[in-house]
Protein backbone atom coordinates (compact mmCIF):
# COMPACT_ATOMS: atom_id res chain seq x y z
CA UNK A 1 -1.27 19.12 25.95
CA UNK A 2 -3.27 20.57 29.40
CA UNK A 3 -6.66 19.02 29.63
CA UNK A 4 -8.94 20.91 27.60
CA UNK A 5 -12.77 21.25 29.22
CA UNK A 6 -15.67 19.18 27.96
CA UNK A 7 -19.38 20.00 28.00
CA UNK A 8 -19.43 18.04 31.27
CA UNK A 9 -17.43 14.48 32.32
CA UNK A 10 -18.81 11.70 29.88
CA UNK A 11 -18.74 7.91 31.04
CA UNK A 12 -17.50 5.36 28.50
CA UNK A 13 -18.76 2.19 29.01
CA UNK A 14 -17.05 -1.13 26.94
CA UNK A 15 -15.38 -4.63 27.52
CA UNK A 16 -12.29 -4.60 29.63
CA UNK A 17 -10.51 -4.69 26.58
CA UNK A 18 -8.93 -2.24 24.14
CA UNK A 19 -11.07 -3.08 20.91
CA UNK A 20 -13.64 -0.73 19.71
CA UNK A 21 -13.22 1.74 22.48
CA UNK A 22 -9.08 1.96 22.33
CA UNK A 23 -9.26 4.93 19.74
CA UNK A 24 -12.02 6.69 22.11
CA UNK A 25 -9.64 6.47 25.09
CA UNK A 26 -6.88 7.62 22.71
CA UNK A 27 -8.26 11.19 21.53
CA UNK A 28 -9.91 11.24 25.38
CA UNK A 29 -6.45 10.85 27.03
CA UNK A 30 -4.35 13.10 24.50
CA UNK A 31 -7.01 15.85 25.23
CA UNK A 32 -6.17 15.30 29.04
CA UNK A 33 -9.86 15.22 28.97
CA UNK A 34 -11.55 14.17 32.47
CA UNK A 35 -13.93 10.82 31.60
CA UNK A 36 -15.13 7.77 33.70
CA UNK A 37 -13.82 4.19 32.16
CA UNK A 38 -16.25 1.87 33.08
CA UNK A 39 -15.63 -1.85 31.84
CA UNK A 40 -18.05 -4.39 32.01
CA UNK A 41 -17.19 -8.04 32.60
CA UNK A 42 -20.78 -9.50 32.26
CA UNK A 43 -21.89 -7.82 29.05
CA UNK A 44 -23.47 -11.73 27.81
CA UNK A 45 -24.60 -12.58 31.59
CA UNK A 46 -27.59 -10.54 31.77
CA UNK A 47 -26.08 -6.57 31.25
CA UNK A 48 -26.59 -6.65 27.39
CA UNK A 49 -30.32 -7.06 28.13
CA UNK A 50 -30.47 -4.55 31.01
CA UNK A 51 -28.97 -1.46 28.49
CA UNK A 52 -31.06 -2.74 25.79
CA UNK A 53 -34.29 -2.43 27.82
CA UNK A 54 -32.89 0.95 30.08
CA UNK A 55 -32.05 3.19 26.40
CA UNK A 56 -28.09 2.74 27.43
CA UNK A 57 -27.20 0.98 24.31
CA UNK A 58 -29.04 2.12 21.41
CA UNK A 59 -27.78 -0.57 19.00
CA UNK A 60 -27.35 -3.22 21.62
CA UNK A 61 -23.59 -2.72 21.18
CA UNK A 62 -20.80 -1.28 22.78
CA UNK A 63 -18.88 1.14 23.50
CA UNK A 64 -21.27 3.85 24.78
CA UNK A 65 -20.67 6.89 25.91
CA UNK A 66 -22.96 8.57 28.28
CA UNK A 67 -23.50 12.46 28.20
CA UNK A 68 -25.25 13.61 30.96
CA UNK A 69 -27.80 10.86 30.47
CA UNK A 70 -27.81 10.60 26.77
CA UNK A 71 -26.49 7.78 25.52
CA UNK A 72 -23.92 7.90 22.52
CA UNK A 73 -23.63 4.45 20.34
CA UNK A 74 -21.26 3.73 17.46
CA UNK A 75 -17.29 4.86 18.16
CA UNK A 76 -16.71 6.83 15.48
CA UNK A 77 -19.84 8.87 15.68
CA UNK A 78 -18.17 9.25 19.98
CA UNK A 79 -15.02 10.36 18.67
CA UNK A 80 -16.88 12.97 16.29
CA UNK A 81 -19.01 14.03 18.73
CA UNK A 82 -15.54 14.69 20.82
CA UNK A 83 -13.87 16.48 18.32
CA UNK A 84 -16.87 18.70 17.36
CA UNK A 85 -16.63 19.77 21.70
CA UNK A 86 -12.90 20.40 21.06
CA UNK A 87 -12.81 22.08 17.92
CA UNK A 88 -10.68 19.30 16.07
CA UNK A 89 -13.22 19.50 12.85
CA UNK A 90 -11.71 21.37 10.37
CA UNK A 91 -13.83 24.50 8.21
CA UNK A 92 -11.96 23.14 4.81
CA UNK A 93 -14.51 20.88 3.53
CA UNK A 94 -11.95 18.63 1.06
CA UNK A 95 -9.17 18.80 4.46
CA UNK A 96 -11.85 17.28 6.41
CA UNK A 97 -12.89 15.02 3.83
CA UNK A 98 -9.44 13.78 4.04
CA UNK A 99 -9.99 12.58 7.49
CA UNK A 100 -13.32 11.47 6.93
CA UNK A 101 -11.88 9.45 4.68
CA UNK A 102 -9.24 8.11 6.85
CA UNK A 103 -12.06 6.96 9.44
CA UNK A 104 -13.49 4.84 6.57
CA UNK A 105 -10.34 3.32 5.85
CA UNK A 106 -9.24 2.30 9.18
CA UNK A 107 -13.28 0.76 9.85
CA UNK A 108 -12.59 -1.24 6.78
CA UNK A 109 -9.01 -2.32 8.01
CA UNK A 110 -10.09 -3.42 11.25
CA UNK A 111 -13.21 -5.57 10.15
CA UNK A 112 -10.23 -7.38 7.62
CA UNK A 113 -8.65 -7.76 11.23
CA UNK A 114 -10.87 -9.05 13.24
CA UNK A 115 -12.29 -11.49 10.59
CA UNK A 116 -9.11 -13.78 11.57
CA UNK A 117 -8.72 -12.93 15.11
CA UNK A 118 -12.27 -14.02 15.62
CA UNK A 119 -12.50 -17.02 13.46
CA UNK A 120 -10.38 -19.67 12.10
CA UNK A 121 -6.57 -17.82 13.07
CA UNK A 122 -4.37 -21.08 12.52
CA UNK A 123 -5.84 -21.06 9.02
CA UNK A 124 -6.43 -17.17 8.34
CA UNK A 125 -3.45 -15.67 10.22
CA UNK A 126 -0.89 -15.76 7.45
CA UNK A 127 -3.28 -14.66 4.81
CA UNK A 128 -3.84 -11.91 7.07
CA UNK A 129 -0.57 -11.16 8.42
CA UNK A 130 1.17 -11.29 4.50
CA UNK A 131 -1.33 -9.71 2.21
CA UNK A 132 -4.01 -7.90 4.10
CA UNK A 133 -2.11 -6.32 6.96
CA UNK A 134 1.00 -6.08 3.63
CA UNK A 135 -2.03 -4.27 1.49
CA UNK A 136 -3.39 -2.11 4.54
CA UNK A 137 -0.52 -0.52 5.39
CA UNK A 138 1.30 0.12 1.94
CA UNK A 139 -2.19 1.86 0.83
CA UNK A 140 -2.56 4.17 4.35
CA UNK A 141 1.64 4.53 3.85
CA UNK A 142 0.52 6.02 0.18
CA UNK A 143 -2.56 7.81 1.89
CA UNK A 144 0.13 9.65 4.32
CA UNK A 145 2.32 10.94 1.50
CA UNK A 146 -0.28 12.20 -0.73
CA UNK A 147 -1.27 14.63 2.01
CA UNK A 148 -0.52 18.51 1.49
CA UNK A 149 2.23 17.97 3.72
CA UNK A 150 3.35 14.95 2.59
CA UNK A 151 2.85 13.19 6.13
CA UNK A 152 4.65 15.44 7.99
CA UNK A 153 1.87 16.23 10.38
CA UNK A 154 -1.01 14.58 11.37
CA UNK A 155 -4.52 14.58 8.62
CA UNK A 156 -5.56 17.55 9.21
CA UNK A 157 -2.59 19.68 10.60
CA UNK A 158 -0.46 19.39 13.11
CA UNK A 159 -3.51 18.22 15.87
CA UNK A 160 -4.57 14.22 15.61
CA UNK A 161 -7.94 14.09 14.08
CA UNK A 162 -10.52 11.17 14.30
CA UNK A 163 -8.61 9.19 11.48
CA UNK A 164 -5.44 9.56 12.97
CA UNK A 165 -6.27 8.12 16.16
CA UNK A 166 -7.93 5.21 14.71
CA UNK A 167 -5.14 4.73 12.33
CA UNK A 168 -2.52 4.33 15.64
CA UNK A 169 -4.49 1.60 16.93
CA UNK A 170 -4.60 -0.14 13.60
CA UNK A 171 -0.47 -0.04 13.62
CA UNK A 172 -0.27 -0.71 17.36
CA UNK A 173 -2.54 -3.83 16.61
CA UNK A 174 -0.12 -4.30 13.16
CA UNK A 175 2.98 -4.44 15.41
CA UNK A 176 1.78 -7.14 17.61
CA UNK A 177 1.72 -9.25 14.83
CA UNK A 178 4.93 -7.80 13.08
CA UNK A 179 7.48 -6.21 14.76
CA UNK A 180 9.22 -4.82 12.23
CA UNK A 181 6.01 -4.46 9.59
CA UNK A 182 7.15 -0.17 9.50
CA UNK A 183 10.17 -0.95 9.51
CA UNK A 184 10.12 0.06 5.49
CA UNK A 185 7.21 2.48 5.86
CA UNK A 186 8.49 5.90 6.99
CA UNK A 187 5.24 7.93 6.97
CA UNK A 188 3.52 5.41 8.83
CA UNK A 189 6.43 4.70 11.16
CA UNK A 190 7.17 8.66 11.88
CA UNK A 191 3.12 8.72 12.68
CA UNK A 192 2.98 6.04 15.71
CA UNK A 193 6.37 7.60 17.29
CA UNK A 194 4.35 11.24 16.91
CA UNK A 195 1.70 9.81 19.24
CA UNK A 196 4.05 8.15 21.78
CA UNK A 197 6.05 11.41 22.10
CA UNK A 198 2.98 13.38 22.41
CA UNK A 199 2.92 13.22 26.91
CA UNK A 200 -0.53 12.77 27.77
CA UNK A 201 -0.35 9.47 25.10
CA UNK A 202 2.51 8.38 26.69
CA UNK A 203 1.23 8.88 29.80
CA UNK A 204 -1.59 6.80 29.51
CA UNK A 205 0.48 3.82 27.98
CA UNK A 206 3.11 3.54 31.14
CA UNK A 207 0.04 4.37 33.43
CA UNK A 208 -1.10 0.53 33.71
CA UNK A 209 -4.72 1.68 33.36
CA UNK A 210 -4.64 0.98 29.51
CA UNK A 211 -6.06 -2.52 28.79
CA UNK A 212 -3.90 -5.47 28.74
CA UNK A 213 -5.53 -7.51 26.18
CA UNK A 214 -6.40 -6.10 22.51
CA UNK A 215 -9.18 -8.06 22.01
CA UNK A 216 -11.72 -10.79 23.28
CA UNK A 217 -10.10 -13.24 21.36
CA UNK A 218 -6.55 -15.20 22.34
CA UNK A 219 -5.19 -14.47 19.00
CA UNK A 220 -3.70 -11.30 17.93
């Protein structure tokens, strides 16, 4: 896809990790959309307190994204505001509830994530890794077929939306922990090979600039 034009060139600011603002990068980088990546190492060392008191971080929380000044909180409510520039909202209120719907999903999936990866992992991770992660992705497998296309195409139509984005990261994240865990899921499976053949995605992955780690944690 050529880089389609935004409203001006917004700055995302986040950990130098993947977490929260992966997705954001995601839709940015398929859109070949021009953005600054700024990733701050010393969030807890005194920069937390400095965006809280300047406006930068309306919740106190990252990622941010800032738009000529105005600063964005929350990611999903960034990746909206992204596809609402680029037209990837759909007019068909129950199409774009599907997606909507999606984006709720995926939140939920990822806080069952990072539950483990954050706390007790030697005790959590095969609870995780054998019913959760087992449950997740047999429900969003479901979710895919029951789509008026039966998965053929992304949420919407043939364009990622929000949902889908967020969804890749969720079986990018699923992989690292089982190889072969869409192995038996071919909706799913046919989805995360649709992103890495789409060339600005894979791009971005053999660039280097994506982050190395997933997370702030060592597990995962």
């Amino acid at each position: 896809m050529s880089g389609l034009s935004l409203p001006c060139k917004p700055v995302l600011h986040y950990f130098p990790i993947r977490g929260k603002a992966e997705p954001i990068r995601l839709m940015l980088e398929d859109l070949g959309a021009p953005y600054e990546d700024i990733r701050l190492q010393d969030w807890f060392q005194g920069r937390k307190k400095e965006y809280i008191e300047k406006g930068w971080s309306p919740f106190g929380q990252l990622p941010v994204l800032d738009v000529n000044g105005q600063f964005i909180g929350q990611s999903v409510a960034i990746m909206r505001l992204v596809a609402n520039w680029v037209g990837l909202r759909v007019s068909d209120p129950l199409v774009q509830c599907r997606d909507d719907a999606l984006v709720e999903s995926t939140e939920d999936w990822r806080r069952f994530y990072v539950k483990p990866i954050y706390g007790d992992w030697e005790n959590m991770k095969d609870e995780y890794i054998n019913k959760t992660m087992v449950n997740q992705l047999d429900l969003h497998e479901k979710f895919l077929s029951q789509g008026p296309d039966g998965g053929a195409h992304f949420t919407t139509g043939p364009r990622p939306a929000v949902g889908d984005y967020l969804l890749w990261e969720m079986l990018d994240l699923s992989l690292r922990l089982d190889g072969k865990c869409l192995d038996s899921r071919p909706l799913l499976q046919s989805l995360y090979k649709r992103f890495l053949e789409r060339p600005n995605v894979r791009a971005y992955i053999d660039s280097g600039r994506r982050p190395e780690r997933p997370n702030n944690s060592k597990n995962g």
